[in-house]
N, C-alpha and C. Protein backbone atom coordinates (compact mmCIF):
# COMPACT_ATOMS: atom_id res chain seq x y z
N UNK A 1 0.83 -1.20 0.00
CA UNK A 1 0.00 0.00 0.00
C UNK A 1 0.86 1.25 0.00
N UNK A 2 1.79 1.17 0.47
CA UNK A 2 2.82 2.53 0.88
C UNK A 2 3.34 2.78 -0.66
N UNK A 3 4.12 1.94 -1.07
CA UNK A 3 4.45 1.95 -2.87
C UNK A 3 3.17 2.64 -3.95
N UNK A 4 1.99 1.89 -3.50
CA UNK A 4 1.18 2.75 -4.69
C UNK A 4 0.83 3.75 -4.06
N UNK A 5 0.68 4.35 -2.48
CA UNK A 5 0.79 5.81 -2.29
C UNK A 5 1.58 6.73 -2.86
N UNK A 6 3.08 6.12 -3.17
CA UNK A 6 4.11 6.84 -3.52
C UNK A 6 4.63 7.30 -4.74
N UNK A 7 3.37 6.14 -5.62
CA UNK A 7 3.41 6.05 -7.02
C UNK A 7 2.43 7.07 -7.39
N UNK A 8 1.02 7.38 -6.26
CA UNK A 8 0.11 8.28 -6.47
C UNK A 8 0.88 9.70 -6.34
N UNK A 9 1.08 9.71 -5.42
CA UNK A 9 1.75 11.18 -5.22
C UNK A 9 2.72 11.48 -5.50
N UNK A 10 4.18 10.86 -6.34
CA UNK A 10 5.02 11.22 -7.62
C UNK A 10 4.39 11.21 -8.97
N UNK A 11 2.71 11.43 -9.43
CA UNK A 11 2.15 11.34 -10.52
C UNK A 11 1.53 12.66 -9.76
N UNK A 12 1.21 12.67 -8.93
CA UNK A 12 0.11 14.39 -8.62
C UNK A 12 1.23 15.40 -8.86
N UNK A 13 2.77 15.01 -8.17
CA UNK A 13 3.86 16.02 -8.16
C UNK A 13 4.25 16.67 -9.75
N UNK A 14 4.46 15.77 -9.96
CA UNK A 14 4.64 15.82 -11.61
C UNK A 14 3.69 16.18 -12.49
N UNK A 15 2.16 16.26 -12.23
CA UNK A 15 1.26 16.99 -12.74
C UNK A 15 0.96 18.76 -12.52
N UNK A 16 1.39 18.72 -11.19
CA UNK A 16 1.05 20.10 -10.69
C UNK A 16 2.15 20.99 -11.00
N UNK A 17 3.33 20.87 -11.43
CA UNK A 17 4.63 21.03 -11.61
C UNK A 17 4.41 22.20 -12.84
N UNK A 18 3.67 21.74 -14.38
CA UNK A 18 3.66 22.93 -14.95
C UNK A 18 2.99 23.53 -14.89
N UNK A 19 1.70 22.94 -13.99
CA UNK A 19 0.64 24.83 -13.40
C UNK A 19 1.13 25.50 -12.67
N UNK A 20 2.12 25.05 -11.80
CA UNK A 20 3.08 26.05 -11.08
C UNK A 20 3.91 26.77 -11.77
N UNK A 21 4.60 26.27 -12.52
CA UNK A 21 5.48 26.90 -13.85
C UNK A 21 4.95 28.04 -14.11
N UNK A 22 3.51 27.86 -14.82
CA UNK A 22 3.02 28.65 -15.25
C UNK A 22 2.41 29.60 -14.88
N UNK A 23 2.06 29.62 -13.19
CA UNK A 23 1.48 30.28 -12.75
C UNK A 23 3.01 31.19 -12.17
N UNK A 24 3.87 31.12 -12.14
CA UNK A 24 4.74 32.11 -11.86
C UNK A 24 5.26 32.81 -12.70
N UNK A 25 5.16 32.61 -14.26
CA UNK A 25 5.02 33.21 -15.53
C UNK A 25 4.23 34.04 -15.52
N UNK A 26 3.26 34.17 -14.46
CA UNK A 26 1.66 35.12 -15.33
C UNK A 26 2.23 36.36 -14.38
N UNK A 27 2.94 37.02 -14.11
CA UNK A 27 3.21 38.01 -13.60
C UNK A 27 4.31 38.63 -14.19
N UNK A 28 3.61 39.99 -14.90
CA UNK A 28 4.58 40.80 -15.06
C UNK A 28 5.51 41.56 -14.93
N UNK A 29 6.85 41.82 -15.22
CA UNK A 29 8.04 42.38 -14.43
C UNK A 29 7.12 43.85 -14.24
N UNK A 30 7.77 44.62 -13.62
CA UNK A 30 7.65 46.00 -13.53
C UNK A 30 8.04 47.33 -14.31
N UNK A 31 9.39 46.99 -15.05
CA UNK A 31 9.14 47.28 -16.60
C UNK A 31 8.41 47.24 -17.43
N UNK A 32 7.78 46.30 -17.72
CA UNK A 32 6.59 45.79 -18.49
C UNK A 32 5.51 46.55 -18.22
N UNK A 33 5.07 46.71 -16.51
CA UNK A 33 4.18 47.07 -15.89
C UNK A 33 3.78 48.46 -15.92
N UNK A 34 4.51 49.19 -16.38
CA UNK A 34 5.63 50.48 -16.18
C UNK A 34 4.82 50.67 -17.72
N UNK A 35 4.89 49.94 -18.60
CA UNK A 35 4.82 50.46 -20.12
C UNK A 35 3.41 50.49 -20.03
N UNK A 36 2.71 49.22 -19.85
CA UNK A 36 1.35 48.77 -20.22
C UNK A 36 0.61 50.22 -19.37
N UNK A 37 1.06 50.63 -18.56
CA UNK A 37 0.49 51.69 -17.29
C UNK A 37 0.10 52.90 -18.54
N UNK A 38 1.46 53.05 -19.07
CA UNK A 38 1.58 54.13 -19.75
C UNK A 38 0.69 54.18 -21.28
N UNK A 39 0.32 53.03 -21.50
CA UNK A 39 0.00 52.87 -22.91
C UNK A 39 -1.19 52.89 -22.57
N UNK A 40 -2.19 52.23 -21.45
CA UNK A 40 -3.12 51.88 -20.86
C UNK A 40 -4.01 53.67 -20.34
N UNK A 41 -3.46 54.37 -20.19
CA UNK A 41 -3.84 55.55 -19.79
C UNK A 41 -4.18 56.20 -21.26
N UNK A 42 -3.09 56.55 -21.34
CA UNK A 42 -3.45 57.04 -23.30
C UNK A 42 -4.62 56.46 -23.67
N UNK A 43 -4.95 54.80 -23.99
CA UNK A 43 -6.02 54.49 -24.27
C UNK A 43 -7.51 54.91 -23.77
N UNK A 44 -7.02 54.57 -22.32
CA UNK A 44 -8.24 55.26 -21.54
C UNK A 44 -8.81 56.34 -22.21
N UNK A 45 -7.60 57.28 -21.82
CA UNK A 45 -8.30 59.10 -22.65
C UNK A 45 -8.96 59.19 -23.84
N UNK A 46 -8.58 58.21 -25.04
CA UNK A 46 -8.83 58.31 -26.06
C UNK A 46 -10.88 57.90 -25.92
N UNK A 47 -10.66 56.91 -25.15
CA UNK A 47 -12.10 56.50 -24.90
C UNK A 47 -12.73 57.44 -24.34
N UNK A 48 -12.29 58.13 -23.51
CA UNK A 48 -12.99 59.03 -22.44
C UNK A 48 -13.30 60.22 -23.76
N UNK A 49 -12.38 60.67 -24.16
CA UNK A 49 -12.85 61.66 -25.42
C UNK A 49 -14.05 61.41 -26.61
N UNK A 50 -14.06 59.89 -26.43
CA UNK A 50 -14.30 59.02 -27.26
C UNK A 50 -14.41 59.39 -29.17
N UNK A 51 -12.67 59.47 -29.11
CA UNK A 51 -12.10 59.45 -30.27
C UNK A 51 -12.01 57.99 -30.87
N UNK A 52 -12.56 57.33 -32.01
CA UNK A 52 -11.99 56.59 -32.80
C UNK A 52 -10.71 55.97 -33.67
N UNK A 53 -10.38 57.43 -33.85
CA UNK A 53 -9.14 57.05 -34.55
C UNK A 53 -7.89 57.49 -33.69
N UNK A 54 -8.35 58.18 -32.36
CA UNK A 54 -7.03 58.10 -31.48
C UNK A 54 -7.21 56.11 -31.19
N UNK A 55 -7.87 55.61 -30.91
CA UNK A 55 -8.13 54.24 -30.71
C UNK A 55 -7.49 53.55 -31.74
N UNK A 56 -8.15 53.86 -32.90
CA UNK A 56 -7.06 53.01 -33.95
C UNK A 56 -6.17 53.52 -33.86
N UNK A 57 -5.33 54.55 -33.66
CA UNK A 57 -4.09 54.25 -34.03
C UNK A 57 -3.14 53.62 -32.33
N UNK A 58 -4.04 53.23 -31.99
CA UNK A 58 -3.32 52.13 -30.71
C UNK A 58 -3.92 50.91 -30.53
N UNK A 59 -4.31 50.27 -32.12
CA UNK A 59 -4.96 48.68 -32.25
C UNK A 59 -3.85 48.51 -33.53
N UNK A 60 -3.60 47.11 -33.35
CA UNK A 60 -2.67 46.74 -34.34
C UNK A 60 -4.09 46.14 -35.64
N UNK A 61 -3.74 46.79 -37.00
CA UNK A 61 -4.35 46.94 -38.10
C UNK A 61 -3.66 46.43 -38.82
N UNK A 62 -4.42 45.47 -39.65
CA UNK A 62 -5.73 45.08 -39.87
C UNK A 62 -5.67 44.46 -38.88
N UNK A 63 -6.88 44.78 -38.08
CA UNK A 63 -7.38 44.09 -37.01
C UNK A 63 -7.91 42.91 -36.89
N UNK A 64 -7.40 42.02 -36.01
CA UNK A 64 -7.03 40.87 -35.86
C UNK A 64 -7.43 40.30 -37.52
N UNK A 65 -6.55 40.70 -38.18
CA UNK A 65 -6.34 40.09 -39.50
C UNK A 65 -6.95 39.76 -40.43
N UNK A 66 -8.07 41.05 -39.91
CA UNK A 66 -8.98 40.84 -41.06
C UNK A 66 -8.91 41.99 -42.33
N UNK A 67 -8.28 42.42 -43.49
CA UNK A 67 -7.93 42.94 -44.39
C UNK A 67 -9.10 43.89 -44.56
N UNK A 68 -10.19 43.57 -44.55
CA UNK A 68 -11.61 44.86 -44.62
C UNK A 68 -11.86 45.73 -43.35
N UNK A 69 -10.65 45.68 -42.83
CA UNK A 69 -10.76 46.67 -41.18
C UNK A 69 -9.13 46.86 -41.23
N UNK A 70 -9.10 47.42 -42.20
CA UNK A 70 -7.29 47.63 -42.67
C UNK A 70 -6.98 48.99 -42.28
N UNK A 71 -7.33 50.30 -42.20
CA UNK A 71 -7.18 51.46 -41.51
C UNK A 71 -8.23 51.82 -40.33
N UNK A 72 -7.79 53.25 -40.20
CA UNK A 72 -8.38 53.87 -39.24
C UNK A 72 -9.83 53.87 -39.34
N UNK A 73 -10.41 54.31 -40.63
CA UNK A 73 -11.59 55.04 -41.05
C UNK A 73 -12.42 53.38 -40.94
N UNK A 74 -12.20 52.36 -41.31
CA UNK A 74 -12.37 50.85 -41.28
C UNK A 74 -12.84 50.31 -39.59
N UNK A 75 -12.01 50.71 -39.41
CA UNK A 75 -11.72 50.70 -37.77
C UNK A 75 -13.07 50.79 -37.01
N UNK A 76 -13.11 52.08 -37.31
CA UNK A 76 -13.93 53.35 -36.83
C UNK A 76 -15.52 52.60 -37.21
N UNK A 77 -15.82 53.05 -37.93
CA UNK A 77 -16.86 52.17 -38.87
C UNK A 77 -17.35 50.67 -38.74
N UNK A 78 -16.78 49.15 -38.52
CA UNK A 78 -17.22 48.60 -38.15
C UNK A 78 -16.50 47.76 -36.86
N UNK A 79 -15.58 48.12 -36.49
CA UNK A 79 -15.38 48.15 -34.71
C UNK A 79 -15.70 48.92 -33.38
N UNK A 80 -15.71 50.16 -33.66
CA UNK A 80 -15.75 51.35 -32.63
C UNK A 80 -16.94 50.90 -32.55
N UNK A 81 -17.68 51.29 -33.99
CA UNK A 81 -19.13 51.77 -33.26
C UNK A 81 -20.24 50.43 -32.59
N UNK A 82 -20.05 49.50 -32.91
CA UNK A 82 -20.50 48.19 -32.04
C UNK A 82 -19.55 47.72 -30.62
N UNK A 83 -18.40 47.85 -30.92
CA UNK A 83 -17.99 47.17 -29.68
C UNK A 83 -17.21 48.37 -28.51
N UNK A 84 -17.42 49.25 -28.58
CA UNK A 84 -16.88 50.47 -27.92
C UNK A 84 -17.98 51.59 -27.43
N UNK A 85 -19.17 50.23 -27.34
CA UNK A 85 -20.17 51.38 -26.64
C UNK A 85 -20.10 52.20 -25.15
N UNK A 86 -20.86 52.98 -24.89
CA UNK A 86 -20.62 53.58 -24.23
C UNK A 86 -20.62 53.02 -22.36
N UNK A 87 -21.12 52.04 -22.64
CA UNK A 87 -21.25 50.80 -21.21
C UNK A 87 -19.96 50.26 -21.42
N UNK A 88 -19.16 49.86 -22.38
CA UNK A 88 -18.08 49.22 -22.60
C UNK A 88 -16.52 50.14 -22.98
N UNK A 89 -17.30 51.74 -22.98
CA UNK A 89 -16.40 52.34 -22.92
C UNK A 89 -15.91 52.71 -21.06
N UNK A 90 -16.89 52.74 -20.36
CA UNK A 90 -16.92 53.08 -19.04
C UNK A 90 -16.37 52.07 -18.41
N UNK A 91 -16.41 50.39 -19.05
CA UNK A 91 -15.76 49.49 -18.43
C UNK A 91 -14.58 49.17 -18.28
N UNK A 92 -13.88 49.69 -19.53
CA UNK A 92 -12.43 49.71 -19.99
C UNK A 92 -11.85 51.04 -19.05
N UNK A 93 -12.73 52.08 -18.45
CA UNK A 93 -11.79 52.88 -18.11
C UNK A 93 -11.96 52.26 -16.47
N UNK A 94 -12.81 51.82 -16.16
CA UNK A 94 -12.90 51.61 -14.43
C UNK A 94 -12.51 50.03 -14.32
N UNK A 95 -11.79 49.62 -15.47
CA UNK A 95 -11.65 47.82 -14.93
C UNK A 95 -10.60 47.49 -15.25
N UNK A 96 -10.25 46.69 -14.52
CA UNK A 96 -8.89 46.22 -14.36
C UNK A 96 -8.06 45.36 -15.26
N UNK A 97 -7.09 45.99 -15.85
CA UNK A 97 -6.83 44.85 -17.03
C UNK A 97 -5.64 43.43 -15.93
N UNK A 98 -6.00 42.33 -16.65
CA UNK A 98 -5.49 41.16 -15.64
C UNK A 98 -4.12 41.22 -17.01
N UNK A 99 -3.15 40.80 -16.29
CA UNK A 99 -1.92 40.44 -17.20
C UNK A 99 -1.71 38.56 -17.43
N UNK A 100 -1.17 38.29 -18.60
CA UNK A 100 -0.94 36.76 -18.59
C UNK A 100 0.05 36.87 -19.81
N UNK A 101 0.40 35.70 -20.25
CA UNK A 101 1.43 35.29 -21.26
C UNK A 101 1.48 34.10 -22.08
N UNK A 102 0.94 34.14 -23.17
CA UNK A 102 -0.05 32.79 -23.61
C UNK A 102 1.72 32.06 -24.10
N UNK A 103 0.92 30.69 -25.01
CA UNK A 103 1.53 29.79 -24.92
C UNK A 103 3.17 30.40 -26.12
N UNK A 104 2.93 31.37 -26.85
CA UNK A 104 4.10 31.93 -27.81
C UNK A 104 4.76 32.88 -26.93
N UNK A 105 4.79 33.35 -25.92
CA UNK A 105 5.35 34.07 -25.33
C UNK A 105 4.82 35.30 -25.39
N UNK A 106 3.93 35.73 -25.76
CA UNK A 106 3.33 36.92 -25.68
C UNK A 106 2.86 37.79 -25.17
N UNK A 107 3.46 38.88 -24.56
CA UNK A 107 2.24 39.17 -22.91
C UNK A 107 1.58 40.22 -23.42
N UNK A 108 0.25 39.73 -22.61
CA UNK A 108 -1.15 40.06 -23.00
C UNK A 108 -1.71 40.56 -21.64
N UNK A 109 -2.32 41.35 -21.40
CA UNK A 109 -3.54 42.18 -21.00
C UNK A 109 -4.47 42.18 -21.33
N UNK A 110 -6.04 41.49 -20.43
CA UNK A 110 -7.29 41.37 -20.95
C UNK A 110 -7.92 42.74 -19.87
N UNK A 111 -9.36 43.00 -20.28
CA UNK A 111 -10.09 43.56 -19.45
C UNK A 111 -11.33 43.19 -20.09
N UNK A 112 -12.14 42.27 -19.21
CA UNK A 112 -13.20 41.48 -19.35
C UNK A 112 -14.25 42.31 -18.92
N UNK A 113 -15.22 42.83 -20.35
CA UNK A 113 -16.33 43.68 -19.81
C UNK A 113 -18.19 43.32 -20.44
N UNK A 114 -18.64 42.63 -19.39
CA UNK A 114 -19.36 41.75 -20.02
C UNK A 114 -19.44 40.64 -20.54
N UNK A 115 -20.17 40.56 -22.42
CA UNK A 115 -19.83 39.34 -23.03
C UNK A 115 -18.65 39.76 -23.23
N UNK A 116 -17.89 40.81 -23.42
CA UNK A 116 -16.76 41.13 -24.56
C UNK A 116 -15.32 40.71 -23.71
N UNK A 117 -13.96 40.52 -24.17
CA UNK A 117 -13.02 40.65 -24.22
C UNK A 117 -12.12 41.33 -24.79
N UNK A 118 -11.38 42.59 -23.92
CA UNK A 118 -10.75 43.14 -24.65
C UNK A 118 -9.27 42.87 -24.54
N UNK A 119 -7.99 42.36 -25.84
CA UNK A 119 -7.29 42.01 -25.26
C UNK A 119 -6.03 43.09 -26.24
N UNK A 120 -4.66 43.12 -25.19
CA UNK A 120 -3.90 44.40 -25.54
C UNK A 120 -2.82 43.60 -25.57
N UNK A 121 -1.86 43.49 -26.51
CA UNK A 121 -0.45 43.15 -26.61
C UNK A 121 0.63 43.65 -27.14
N UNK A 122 1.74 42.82 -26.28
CA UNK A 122 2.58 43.62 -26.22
C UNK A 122 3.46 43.13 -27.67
N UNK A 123 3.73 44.21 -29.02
CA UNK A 123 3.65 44.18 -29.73
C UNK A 123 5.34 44.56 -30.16
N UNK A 124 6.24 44.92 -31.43
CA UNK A 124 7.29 45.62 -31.59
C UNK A 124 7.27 46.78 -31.69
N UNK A 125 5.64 47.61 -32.06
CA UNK A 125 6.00 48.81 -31.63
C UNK A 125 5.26 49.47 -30.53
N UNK A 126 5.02 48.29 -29.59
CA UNK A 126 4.60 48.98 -28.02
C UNK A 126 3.10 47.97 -28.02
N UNK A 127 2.26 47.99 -27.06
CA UNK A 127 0.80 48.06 -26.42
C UNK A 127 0.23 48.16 -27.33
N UNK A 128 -0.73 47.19 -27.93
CA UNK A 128 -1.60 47.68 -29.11
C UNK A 128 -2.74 46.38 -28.51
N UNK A 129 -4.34 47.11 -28.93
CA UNK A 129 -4.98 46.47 -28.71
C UNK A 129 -5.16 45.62 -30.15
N UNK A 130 -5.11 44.16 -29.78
CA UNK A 130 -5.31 43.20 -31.20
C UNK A 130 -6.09 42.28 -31.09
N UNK A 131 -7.17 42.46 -30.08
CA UNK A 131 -8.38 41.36 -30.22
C UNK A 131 -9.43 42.02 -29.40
N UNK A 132 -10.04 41.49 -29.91
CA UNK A 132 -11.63 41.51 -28.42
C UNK A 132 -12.52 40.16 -29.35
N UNK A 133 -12.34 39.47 -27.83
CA UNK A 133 -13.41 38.53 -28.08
C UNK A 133 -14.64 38.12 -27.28
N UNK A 134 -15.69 36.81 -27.72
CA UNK A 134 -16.40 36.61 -26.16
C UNK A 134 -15.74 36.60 -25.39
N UNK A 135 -16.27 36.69 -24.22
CA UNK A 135 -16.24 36.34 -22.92
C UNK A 135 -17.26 35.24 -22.16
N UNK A 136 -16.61 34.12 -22.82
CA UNK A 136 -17.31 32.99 -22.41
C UNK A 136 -16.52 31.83 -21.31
């Protein structure tokens, strides 16, 4: 009995091993923290003004890769005005974006408002928002 205890719990050890991994990954340095702060405010304002194309030009375009939402004016037109309403503009400025780092190395910032997901990454030329999805 002691052996297959030991066999149980060197199989739990070894399971829990890369959620720990990973869970000490999901925290961002303070550099990092430092940028997203800074990029994250700008955005805010832009919403609070509720400018469009200050917004696009801090979403990486074509947005999430879709070629018919290829500029600003695109942008504006069939992103802003559905998913940047004014309940979802108020959410983005009073809610907390959570930090993580998916499986390519990427660190990402969500702020979950409602159904929506809004997600911000960290890109080569800085913080750009490049998705919103459900929130399911």
């Amino acid at each position: 009995m002691g052996f297959l205890l030991r066999i149980v719990l060197a199989t739990a050890l070894v399971n829990l091993a890369p959620a720990v991994a990973q869970a000490k990954d999901a925290v961002a340095s303070p550099a990092l923290q430092k940028e997203f702060d800074g990029f994250f405010e700008k955005f805010r304002a832009a919403l609070k003004a509720n400018d469009p194309a200050a917004v696009a030009a801090m979403t990486q375009l074509p947005f999430m890769n879709d070629k018919a939402i290829g500029d600003a004016a695109q942008f504006g037109a069939k992103i802003y005005r559905t998913s940047f309403t004014p309940k979802n503009r108020t959410c983005i400025q009073r809610g907390k974006a959570v930090y993580d780092r998916d499986q390519e190395k990427n660190d990402n910032y969500f702020v979950f408002c409602g159904e929506l997901i809004f997600v911000f990454t960290k890109t080569p030329a800085g913080f750009l928002l490049t998705d919103i999805g459900a929130n399911d």
